[in-house]
N, C-alpha and C. Protein backbone atom coordinates (compact mmCIF):
# COMPACT_ATOMS: atom_id res chain seq x y z
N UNK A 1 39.58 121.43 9.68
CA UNK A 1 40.46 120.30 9.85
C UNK A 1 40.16 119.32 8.73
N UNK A 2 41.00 119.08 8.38
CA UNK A 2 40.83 117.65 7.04
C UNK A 2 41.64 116.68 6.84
N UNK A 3 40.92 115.24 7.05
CA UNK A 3 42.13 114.43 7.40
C UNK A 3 42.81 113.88 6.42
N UNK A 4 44.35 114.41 6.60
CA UNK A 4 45.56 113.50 6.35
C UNK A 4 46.24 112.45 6.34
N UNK A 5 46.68 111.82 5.85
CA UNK A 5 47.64 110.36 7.07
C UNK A 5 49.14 110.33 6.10
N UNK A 6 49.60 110.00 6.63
CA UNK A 6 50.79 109.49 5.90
C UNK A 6 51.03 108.18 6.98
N UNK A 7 52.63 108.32 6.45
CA UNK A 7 53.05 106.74 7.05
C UNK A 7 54.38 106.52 7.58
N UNK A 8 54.35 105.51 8.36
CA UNK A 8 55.91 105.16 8.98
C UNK A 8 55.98 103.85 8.80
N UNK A 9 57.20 103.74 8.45
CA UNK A 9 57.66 101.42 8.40
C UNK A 9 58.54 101.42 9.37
N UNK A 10 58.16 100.01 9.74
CA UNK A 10 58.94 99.20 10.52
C UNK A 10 58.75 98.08 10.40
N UNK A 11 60.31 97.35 9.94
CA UNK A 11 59.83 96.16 9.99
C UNK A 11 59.65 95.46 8.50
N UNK A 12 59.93 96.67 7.60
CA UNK A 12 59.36 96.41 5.96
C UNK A 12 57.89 96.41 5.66
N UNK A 13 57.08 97.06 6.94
CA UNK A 13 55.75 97.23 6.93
C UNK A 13 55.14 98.84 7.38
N UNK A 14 54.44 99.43 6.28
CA UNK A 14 53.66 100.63 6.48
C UNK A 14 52.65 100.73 7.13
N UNK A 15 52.92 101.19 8.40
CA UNK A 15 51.88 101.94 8.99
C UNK A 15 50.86 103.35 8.99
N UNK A 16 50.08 103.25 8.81
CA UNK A 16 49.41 104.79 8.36
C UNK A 16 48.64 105.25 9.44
N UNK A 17 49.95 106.54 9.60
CA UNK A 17 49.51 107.81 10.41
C UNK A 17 48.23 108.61 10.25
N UNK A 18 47.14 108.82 10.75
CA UNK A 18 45.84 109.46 10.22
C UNK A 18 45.69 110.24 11.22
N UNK A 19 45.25 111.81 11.26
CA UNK A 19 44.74 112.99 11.99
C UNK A 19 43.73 113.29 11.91
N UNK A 20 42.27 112.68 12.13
CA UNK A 20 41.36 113.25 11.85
C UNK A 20 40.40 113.46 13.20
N UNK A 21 39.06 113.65 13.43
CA UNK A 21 38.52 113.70 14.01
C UNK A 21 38.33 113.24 15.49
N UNK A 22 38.35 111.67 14.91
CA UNK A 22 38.43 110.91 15.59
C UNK A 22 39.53 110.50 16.66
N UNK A 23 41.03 111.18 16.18
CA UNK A 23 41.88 111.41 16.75
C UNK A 23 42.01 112.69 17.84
N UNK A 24 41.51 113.36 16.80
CA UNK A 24 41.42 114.73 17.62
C UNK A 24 40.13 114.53 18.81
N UNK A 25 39.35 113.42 18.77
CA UNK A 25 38.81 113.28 20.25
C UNK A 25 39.02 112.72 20.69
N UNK A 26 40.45 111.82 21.06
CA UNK A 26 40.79 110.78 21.58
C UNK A 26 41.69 111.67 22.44
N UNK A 27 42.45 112.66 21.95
CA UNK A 27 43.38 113.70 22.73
C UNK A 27 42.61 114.10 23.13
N UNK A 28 41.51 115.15 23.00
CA UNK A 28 40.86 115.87 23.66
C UNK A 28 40.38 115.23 25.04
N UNK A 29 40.05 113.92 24.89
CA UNK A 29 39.60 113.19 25.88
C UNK A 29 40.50 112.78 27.01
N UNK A 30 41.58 112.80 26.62
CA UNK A 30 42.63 112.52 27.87
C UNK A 30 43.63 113.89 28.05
N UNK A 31 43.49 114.66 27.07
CA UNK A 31 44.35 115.99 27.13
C UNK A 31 43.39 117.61 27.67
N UNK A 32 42.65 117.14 27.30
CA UNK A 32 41.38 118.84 27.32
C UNK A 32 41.64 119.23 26.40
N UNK A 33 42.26 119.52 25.66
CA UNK A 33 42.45 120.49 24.35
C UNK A 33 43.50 120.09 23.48
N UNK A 34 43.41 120.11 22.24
CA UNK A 34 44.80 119.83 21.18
C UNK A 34 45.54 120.51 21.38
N UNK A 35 45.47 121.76 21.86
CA UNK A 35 46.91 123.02 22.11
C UNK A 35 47.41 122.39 22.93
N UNK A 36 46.92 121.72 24.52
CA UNK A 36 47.91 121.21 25.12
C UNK A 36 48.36 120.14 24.81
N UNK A 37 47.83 119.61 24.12
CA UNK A 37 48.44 118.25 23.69
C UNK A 37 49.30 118.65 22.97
N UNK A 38 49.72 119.18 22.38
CA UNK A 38 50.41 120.27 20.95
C UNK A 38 52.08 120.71 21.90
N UNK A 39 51.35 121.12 22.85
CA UNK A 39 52.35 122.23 23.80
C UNK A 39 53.38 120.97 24.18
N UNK A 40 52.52 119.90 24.71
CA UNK A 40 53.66 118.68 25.33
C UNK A 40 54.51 117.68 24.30
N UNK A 41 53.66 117.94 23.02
CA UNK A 41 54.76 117.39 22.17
C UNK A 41 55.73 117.76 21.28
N UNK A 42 55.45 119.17 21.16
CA UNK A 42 55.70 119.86 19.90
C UNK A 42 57.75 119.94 20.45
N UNK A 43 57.84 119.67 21.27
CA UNK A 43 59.53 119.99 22.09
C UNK A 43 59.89 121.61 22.29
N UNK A 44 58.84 122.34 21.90
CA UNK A 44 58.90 124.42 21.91
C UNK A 44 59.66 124.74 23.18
N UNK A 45 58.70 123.96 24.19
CA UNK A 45 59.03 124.93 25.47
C UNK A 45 59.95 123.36 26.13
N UNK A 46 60.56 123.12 25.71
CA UNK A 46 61.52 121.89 26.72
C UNK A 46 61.65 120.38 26.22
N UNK A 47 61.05 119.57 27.01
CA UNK A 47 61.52 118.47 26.91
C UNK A 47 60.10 117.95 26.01
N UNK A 48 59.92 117.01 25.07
CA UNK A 48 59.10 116.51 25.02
C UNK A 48 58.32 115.71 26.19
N UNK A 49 56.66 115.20 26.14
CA UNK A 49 56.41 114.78 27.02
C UNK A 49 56.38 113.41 26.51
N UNK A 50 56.86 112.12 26.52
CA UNK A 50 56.79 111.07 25.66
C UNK A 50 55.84 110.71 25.73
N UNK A 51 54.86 110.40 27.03
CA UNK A 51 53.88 109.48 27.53
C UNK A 51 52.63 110.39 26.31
N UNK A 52 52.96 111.87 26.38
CA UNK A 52 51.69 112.62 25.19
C UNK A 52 51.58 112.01 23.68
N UNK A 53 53.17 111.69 23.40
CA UNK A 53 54.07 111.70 22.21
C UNK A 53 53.20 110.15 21.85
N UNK A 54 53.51 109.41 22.32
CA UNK A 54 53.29 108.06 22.03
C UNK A 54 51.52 107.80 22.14
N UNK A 55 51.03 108.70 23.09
CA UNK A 55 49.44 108.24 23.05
C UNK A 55 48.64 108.83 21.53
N UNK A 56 49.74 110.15 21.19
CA UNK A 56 49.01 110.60 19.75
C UNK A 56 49.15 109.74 18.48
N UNK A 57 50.35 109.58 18.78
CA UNK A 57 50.98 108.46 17.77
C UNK A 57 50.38 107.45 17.87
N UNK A 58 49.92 106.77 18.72
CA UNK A 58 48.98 105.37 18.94
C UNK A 58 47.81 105.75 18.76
N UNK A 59 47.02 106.54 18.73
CA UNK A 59 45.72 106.98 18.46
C UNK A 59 45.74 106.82 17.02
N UNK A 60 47.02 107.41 16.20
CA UNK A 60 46.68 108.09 14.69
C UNK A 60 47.34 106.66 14.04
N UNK A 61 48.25 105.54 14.50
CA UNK A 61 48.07 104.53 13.60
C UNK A 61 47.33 103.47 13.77
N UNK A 62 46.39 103.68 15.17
CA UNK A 62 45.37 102.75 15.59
C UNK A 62 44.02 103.24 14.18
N UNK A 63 44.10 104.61 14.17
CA UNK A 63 42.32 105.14 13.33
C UNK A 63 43.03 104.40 11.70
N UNK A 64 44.50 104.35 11.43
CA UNK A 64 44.70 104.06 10.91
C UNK A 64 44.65 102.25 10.36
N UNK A 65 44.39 101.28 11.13
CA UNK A 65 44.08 100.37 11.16
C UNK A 65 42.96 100.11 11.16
N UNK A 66 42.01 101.19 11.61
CA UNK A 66 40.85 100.63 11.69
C UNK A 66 39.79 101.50 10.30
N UNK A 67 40.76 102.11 9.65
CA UNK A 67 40.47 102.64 8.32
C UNK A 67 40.32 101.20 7.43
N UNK A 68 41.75 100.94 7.14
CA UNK A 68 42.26 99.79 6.57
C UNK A 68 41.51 98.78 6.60
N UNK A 69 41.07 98.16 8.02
CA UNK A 69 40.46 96.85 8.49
C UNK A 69 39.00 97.45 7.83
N UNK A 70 38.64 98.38 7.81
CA UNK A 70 36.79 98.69 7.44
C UNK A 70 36.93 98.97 5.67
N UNK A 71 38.12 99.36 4.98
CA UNK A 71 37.96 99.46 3.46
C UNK A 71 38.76 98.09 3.06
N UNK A 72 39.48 97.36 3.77
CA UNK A 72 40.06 96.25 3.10
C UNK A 72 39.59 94.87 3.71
N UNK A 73 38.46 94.93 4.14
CA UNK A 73 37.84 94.12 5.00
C UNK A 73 38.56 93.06 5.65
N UNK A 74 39.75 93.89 6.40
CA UNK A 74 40.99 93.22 7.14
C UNK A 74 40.21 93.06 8.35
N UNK A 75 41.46 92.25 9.42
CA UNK A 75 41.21 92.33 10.90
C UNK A 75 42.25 92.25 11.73
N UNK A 76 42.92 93.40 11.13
CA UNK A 76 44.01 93.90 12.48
C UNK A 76 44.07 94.50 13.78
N UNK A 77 44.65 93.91 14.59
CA UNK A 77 44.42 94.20 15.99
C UNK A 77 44.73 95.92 16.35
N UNK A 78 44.37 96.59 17.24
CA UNK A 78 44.94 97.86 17.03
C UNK A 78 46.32 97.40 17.81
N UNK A 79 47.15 98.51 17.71
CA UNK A 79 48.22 98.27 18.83
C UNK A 79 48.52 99.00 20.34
N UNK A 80 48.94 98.26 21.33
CA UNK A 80 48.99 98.95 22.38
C UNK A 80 50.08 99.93 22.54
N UNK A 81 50.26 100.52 23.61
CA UNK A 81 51.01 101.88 23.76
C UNK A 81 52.20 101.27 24.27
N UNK A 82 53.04 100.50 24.39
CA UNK A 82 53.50 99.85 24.85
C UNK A 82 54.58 99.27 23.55
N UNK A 83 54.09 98.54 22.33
CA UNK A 83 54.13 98.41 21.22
C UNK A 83 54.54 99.54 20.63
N UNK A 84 53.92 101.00 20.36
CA UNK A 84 53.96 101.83 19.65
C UNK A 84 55.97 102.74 19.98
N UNK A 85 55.40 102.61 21.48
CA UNK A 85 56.61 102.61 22.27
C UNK A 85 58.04 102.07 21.59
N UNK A 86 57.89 100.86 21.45
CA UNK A 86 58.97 100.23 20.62
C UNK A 86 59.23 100.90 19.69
N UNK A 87 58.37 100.82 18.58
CA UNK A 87 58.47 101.34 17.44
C UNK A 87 59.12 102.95 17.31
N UNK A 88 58.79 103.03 18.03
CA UNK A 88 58.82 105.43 18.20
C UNK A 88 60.50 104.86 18.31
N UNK A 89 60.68 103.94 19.21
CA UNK A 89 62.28 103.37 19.53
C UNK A 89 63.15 103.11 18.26
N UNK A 90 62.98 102.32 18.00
CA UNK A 90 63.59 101.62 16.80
C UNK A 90 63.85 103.07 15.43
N UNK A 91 62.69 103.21 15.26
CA UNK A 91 62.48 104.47 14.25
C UNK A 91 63.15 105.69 14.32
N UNK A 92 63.08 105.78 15.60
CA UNK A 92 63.85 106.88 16.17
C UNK A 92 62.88 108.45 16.50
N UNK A 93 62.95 108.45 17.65
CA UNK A 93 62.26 109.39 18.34
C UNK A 93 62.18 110.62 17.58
N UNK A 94 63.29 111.47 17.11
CA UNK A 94 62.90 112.66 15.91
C UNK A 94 62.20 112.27 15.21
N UNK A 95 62.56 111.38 14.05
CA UNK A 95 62.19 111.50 13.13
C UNK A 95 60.35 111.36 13.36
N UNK A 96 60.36 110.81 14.27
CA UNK A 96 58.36 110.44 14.46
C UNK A 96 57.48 111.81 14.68
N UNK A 97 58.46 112.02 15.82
CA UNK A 97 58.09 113.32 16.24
C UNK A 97 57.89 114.25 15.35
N UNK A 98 58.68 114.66 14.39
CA UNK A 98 58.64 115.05 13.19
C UNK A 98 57.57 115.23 11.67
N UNK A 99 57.31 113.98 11.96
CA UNK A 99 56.68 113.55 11.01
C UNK A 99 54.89 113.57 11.54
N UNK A 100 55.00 113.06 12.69
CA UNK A 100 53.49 113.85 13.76
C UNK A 100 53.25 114.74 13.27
N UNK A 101 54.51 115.89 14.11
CA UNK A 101 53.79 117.35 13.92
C UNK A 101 53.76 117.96 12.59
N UNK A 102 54.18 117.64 11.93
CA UNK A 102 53.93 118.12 10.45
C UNK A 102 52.79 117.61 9.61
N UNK A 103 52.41 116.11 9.81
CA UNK A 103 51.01 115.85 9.73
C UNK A 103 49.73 116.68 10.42
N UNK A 104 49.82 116.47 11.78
CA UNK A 104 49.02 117.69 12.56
C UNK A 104 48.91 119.34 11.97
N UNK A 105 49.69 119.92 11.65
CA UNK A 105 50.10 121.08 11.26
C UNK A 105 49.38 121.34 9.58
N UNK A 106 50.33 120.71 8.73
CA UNK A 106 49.52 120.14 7.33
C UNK A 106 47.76 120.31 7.64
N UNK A 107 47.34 119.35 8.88
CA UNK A 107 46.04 118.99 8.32
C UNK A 107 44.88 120.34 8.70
N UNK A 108 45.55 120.79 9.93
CA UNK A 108 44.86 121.79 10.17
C UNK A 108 45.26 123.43 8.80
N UNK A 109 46.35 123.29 8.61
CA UNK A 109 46.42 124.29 7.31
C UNK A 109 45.54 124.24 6.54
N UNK A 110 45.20 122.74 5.88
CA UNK A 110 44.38 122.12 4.77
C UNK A 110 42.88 122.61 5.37
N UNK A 111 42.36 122.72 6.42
CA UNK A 111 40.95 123.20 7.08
C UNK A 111 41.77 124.92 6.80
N UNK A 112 42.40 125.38 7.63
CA UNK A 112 42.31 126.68 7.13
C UNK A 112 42.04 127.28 5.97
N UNK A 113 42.72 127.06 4.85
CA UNK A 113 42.46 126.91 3.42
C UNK A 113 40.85 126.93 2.60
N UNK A 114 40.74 125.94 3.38
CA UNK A 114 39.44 125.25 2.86
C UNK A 114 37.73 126.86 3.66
N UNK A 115 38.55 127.48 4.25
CA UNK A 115 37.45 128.32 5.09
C UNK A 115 37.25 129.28 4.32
């Protein structure tokens, strides 16, 4: 696994999406495993699960803030799920979704690669 991030705006402001570790134990911790976390968002077998959708997404631009705040010796608040919510709104639910799993996907390729 090797972490990635990219980014989403809203607002005329970039947020940065990050997949790394630290993310990947934040799912693990409320999901059991990234496959299922994977399974409920990926839309494969049905409906997306949003409540999965939005906690990954809030995990990966929260590590992302707190990247930022520790190399730019900022102090941004993280954001709540609630917040992120909005945003997934406004932005529009594909395209996030989208842009998730292809980050996720990407980063674990980039570890395959690397073996």
């Amino acid at each position: 696994m090797k972490e990635l991030s990219s980014k989403i705006t809203y607002k005329g402001k970039d947020y940065k999406l990050v997949f790394n570790l630290n993310v990947m134990e934040e799912i693990q911790d409320e999901y059991e495993t990234i496959d299922k976390w994977g399974s409920l968002t990926d839309g494969k077998s049905g409906e997306v699960n949003i409540k999965a959708l939005v906690f990954g997404i809030t995990a990966m631009i929260n590590e992302g803030i707190e990247i930022d705040n520790e190399e730019n010796g900022t102090n941004e608040p993280p954001m709540s799920h609630k917040r992120v919510a909005r945003i997934i709104s406004e932005i529009g639910f594909a395209k996030v979704t989208k842009d998730m799993n292809e980050l996720v996907v990407e980063s674990v390729k980039a570890d395959e690669k690397n073996e």
